[in-house]
Protein backbone atom coordinates (compact mmCIF):
# COMPACT_ATOMS: atom_id res chain seq x y z
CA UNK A 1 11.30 -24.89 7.40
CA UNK A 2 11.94 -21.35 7.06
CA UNK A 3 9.38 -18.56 8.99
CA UNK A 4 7.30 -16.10 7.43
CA UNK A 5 7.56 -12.67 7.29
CA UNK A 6 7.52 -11.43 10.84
CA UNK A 7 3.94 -9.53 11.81
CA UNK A 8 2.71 -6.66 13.43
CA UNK A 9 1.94 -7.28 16.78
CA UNK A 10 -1.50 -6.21 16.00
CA UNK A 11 -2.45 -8.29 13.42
CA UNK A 12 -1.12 -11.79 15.70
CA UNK A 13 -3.65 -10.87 18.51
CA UNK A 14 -6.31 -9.82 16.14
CA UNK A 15 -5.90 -13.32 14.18
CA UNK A 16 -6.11 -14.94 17.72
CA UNK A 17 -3.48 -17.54 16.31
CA UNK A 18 -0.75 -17.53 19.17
CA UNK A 19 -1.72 -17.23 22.66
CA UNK A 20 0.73 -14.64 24.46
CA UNK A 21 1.08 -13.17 27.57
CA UNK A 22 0.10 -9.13 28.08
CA UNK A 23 3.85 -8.54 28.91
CA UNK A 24 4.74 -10.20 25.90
CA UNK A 25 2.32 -8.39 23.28
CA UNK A 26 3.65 -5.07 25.74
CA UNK A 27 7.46 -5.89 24.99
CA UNK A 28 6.44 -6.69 21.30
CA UNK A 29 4.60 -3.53 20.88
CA UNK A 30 7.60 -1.36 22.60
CA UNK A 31 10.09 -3.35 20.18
CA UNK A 32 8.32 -2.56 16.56
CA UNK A 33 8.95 0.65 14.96
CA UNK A 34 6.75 2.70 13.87
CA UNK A 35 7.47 5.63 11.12
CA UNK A 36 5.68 8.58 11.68
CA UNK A 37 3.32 10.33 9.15
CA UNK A 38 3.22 14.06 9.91
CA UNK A 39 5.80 15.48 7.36
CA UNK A 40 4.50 13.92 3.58
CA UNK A 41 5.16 16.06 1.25
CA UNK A 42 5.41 15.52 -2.55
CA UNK A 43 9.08 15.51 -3.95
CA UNK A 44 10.46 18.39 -5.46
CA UNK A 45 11.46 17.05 -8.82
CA UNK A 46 7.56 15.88 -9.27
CA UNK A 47 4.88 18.49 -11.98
CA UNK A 48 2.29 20.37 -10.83
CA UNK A 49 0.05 17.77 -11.88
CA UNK A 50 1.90 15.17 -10.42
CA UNK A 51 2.55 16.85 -7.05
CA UNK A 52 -1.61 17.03 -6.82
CA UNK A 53 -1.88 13.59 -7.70
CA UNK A 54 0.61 12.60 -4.64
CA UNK A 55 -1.17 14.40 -2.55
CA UNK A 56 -4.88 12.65 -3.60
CA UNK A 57 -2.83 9.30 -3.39
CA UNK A 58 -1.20 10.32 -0.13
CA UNK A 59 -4.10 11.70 1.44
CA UNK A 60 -5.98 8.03 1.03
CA UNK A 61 -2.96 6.01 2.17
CA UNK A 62 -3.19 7.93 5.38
CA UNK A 63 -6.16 7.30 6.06
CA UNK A 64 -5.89 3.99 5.56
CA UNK A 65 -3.19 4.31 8.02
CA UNK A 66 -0.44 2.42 5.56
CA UNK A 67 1.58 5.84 4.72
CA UNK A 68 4.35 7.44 6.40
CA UNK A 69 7.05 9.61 5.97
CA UNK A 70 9.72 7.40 4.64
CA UNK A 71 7.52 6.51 1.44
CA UNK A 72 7.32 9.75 0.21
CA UNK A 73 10.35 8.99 -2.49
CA UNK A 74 8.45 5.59 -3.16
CA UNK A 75 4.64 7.14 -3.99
CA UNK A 76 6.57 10.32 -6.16
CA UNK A 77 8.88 7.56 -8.24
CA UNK A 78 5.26 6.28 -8.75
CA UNK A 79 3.32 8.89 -9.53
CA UNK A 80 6.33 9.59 -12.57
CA UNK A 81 5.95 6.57 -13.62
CA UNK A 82 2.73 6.65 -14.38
CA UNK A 83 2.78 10.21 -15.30
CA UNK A 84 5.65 9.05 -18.16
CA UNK A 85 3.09 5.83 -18.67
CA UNK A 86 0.09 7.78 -19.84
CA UNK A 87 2.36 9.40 -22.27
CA UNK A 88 4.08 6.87 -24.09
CA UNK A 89 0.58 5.18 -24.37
CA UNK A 90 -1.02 8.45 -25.69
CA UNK A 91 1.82 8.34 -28.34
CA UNK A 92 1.44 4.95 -29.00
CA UNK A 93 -2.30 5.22 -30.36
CA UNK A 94 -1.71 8.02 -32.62
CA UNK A 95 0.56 5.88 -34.38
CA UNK A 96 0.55 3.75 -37.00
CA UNK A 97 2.66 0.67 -35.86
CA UNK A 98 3.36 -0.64 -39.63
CA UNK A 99 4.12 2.88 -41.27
CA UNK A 100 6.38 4.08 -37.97
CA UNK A 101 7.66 1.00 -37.36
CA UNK A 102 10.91 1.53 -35.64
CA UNK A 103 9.19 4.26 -33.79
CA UNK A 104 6.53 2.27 -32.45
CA UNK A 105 8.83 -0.29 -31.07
CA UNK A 106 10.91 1.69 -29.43
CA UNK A 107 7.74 3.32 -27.51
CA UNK A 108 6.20 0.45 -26.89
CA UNK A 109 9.31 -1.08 -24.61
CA UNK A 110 9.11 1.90 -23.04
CA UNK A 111 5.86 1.69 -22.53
CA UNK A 112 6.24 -2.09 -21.05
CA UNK A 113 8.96 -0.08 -18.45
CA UNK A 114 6.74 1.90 -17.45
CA UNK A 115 4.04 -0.35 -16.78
CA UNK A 116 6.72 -2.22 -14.74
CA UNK A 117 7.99 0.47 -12.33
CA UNK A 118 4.07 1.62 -11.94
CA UNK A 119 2.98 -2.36 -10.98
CA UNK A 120 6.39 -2.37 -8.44
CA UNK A 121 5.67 0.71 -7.04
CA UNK A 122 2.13 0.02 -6.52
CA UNK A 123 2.44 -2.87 -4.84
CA UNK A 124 5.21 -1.63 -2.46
CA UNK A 125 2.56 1.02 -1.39
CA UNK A 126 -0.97 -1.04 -0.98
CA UNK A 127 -2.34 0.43 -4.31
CA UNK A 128 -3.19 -3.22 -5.72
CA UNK A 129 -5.97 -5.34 -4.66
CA UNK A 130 -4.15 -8.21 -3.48
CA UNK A 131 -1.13 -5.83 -1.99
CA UNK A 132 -3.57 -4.27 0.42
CA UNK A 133 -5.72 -7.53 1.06
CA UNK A 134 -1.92 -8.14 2.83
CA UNK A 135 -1.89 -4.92 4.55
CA UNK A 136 -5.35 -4.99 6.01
CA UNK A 137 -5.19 -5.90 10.02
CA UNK A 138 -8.50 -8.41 10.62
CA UNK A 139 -11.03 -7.00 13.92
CA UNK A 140 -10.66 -9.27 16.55
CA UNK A 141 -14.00 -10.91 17.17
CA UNK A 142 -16.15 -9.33 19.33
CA UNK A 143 -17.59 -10.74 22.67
CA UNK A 144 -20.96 -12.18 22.18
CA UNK A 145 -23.46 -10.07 24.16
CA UNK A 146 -24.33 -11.32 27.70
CA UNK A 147 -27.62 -12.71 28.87
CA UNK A 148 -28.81 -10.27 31.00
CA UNK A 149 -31.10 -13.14 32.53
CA UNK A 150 -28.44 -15.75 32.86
CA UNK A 151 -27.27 -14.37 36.21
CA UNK A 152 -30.61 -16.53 37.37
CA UNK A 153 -29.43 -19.85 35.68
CA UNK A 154 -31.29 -19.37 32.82
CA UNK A 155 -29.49 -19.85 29.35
């Protein structure tokens, strides 16, 4: 049988599925790296446009707390990709596919690339639905409130 994907540390005590010591989720904690996210910037080679959309994007993947440094490169090879998406489909419906033909074609595997690298990208990063259904760390489930009247053998 081969093992899954190895988990945060987090997310196995929040699923309450193994049953480990506090010196062992303390030794798994110290052993898991953690990239930091206090220097994302948009890549150079990225528009004007595109460097604001990076920083929207960005901006929300903090906050969700699934963004760090190192995917800086990953979210701008994104963002051009759909940036070079949107135009190769804005092309593609001012044309006429029978007159322009060979034109069309041509556009419309690039616009199938495109679509490709966006859908990769997007899925590395937790912009999908099901990507980030994967990313997102269950609560543990809380106590149930005490009886404050149980302390006199009541139920």
């Amino acid at each position: 049988m081969v093992a899954g994907q190895r988990q945060p540390i987090e997310l196995v005590v929040a699923k309450g599925k193994k049953h480990l010591t506090k010196a062992e989720i303390e030794a798994r904690k110290n052993s898991e790296i953690k990239a930091k996210s206090d220097k994302i910037k948009p890549p150079k080679n990225l528009t004007k446009e595109e460097k604001k959309e990076f920083k929207k994007i960005a901006n929300e993947l903090v906050e969700l707390d699934i963004m760090s440094n190192l995917d800086c490169n990953s979210l701008g090879m994104y963002i051009r990709s759909y940036s070079n998406y949107i135009k190769v489909s804005e092309s593609l419906i001012n044309m006429d596919p029978i007159k322009d033909c060979d034109t069309y074609n041509k556009l419309s595997i690039l616009e199938d690339r495109y679509t490709k690298q966006c859908r990769s990208h997007a899925i590395d990063l937790g912009l999908t639905i099901s990507s980030r259904c994967k990313l997102v760390i269950p609560k543990p489930p809380e106590e149930p409130k005490k009886n404050k009247f149980a302390k006199f053998g009541g139920t």
